[in-house]
PDB file of N, CA and C in Angstrom:
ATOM      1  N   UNK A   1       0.846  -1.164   0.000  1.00  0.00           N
ATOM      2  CA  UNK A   1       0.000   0.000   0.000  1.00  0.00           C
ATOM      3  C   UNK A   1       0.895   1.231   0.000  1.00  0.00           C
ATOM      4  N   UNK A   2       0.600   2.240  -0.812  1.00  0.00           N
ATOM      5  CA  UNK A   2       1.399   3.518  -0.911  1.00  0.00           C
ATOM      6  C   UNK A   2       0.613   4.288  -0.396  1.00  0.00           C
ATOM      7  N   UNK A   3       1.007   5.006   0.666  1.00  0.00           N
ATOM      8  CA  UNK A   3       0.284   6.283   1.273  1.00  0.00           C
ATOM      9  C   UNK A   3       0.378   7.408   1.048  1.00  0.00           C
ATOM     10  N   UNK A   4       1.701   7.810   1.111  1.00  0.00           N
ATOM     11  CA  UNK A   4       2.759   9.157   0.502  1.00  0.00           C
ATOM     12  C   UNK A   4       2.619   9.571   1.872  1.00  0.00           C
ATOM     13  N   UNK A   5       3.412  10.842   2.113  1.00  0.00           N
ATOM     14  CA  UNK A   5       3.162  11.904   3.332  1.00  0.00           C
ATOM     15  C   UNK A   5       2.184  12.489   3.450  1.00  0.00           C
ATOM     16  N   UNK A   6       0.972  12.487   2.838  1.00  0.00           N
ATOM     17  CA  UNK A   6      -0.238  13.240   2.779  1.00  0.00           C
ATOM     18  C   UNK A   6      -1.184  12.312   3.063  1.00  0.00           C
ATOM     19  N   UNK A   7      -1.083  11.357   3.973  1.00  0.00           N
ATOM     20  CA  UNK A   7      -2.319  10.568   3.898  1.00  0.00           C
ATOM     21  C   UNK A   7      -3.216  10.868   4.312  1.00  0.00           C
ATOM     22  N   UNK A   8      -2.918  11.382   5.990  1.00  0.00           N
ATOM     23  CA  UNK A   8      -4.152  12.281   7.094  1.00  0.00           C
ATOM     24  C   UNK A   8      -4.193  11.100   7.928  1.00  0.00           C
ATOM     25  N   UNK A   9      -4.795  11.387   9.310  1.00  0.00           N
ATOM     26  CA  UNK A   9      -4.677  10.738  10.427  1.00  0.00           C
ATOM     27  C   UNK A   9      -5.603   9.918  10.241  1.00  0.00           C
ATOM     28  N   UNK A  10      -6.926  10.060   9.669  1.00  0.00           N
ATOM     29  CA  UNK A  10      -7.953   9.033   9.495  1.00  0.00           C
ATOM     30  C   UNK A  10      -7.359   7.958   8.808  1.00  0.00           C
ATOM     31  N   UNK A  11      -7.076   8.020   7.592  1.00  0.00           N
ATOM     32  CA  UNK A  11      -6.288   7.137   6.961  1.00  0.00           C
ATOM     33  C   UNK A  11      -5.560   6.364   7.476  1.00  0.00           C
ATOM     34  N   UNK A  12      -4.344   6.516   8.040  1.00  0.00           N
ATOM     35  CA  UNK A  12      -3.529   5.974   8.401  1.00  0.00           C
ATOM     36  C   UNK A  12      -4.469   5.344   9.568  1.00  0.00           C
ATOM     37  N   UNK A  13      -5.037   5.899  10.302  1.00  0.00           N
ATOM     38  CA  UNK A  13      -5.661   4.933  11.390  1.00  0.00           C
ATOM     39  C   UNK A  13      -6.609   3.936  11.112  1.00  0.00           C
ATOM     40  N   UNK A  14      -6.947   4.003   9.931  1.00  0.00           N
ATOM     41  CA  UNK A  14      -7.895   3.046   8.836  1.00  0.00           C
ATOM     42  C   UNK A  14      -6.770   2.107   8.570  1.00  0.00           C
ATOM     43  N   UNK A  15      -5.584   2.270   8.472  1.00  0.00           N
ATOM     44  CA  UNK A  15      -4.536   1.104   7.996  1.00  0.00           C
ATOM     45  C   UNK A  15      -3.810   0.420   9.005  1.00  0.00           C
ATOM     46  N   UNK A  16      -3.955   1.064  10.430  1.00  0.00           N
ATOM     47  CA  UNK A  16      -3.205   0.608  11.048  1.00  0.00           C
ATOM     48  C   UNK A  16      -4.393  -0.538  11.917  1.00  0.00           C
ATOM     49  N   UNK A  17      -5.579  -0.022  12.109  1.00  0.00           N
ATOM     50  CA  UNK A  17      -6.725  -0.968  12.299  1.00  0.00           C
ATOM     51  C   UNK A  17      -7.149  -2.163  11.507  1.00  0.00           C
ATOM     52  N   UNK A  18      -6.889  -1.918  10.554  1.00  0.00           N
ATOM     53  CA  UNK A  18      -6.382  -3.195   9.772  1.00  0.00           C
ATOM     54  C   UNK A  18      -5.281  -4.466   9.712  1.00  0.00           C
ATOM     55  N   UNK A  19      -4.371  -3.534  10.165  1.00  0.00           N
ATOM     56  CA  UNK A  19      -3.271  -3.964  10.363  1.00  0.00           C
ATOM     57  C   UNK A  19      -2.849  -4.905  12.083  1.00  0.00           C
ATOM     58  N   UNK A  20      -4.307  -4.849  12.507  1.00  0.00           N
ATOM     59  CA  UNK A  20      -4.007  -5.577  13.505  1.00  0.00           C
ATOM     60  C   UNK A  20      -3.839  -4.782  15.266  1.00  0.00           C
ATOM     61  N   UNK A  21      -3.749  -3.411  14.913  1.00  0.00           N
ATOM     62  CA  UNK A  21      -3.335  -2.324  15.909  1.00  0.00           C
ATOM     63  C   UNK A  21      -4.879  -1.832  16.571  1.00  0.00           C
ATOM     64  N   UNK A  22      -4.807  -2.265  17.891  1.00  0.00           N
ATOM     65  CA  UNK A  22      -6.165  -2.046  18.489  1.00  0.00           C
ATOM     66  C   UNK A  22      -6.087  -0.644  19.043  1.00  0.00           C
ATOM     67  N   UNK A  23      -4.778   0.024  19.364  1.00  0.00           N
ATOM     68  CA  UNK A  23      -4.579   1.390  19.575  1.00  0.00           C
ATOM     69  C   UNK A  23      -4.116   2.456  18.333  1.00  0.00           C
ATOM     70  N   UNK A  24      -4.832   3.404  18.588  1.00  0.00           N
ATOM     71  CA  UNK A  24      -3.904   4.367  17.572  1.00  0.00           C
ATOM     72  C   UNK A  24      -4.310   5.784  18.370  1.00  0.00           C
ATOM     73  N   UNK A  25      -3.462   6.910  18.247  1.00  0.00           N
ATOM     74  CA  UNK A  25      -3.695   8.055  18.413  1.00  0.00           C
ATOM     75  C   UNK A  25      -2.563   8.466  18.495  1.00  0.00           C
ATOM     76  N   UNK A  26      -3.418  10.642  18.319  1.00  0.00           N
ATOM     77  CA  UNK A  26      -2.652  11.428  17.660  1.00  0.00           C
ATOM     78  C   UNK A  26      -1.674  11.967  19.369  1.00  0.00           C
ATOM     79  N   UNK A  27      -0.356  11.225  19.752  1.00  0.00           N
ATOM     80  CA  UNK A  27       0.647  11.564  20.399  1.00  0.00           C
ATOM     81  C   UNK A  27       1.250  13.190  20.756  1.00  0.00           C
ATOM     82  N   UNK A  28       1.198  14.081  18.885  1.00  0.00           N
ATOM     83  CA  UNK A  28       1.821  15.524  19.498  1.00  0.00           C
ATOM     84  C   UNK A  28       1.865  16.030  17.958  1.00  0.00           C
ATOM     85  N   UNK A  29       1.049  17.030  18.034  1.00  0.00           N
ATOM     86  CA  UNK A  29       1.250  17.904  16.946  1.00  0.00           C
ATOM     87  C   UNK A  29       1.419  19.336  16.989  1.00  0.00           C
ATOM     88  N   UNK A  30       2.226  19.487  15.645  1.00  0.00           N
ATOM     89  CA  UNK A  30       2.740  20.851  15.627  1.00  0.00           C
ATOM     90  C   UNK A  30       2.306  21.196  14.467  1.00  0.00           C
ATOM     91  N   UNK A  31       2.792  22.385  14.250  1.00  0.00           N
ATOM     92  CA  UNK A  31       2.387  23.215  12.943  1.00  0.00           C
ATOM     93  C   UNK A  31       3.052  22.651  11.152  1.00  0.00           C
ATOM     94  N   UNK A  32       4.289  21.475  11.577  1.00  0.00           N
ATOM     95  CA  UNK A  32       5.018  21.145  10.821  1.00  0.00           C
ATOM     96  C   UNK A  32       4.675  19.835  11.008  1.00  0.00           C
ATOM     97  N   UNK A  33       4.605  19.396  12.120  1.00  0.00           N
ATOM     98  CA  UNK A  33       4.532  17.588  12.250  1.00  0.00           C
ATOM     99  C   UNK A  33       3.234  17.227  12.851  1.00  0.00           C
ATOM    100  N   UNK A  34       2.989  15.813  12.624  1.00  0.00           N
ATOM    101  CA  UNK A  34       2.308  15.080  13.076  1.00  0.00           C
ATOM    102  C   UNK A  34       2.755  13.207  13.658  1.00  0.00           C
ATOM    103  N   UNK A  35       2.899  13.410  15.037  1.00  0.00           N
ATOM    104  CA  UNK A  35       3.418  12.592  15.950  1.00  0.00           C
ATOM    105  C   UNK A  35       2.504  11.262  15.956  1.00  0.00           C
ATOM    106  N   UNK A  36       2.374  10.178  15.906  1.00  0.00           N
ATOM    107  CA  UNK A  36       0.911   9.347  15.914  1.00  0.00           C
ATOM    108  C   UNK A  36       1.446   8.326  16.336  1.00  0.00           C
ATOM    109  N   UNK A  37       0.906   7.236  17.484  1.00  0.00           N
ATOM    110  CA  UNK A  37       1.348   6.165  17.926  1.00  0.00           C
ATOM    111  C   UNK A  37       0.305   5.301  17.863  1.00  0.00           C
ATOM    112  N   UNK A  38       1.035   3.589  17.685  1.00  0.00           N
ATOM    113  CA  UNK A  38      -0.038   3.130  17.494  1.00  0.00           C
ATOM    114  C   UNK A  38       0.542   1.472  18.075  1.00  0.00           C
ATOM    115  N   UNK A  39      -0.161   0.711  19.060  1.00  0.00           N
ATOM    116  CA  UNK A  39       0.217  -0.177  19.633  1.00  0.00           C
ATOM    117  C   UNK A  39      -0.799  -1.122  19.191  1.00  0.00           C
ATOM    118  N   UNK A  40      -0.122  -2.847  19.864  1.00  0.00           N
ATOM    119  CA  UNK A  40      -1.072  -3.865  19.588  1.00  0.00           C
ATOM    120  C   UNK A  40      -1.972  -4.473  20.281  1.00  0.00           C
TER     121      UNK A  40
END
């Protein structure tokens, strides 16, 4: 699956829920970054 850097947090949390990851969330954001952790 190709995401690129633009995927967005929904997304990625759509892939990582898939992926088996019963946790996900947004850790620390800034104006430049986006921090996101995601456990099993």
């Amino acid at each position: 699956m190709v995401l690129g850097a633009q995927a967005g947090e929904a997304r990625l949390a759509d892939v990582f829920r898939k992926a088996g990851f019963s946790h996900f969330r947004r850790a620390l954001a800034t104006p430049f970054n986006l921090i996101l952790e995601a456990r099993l």
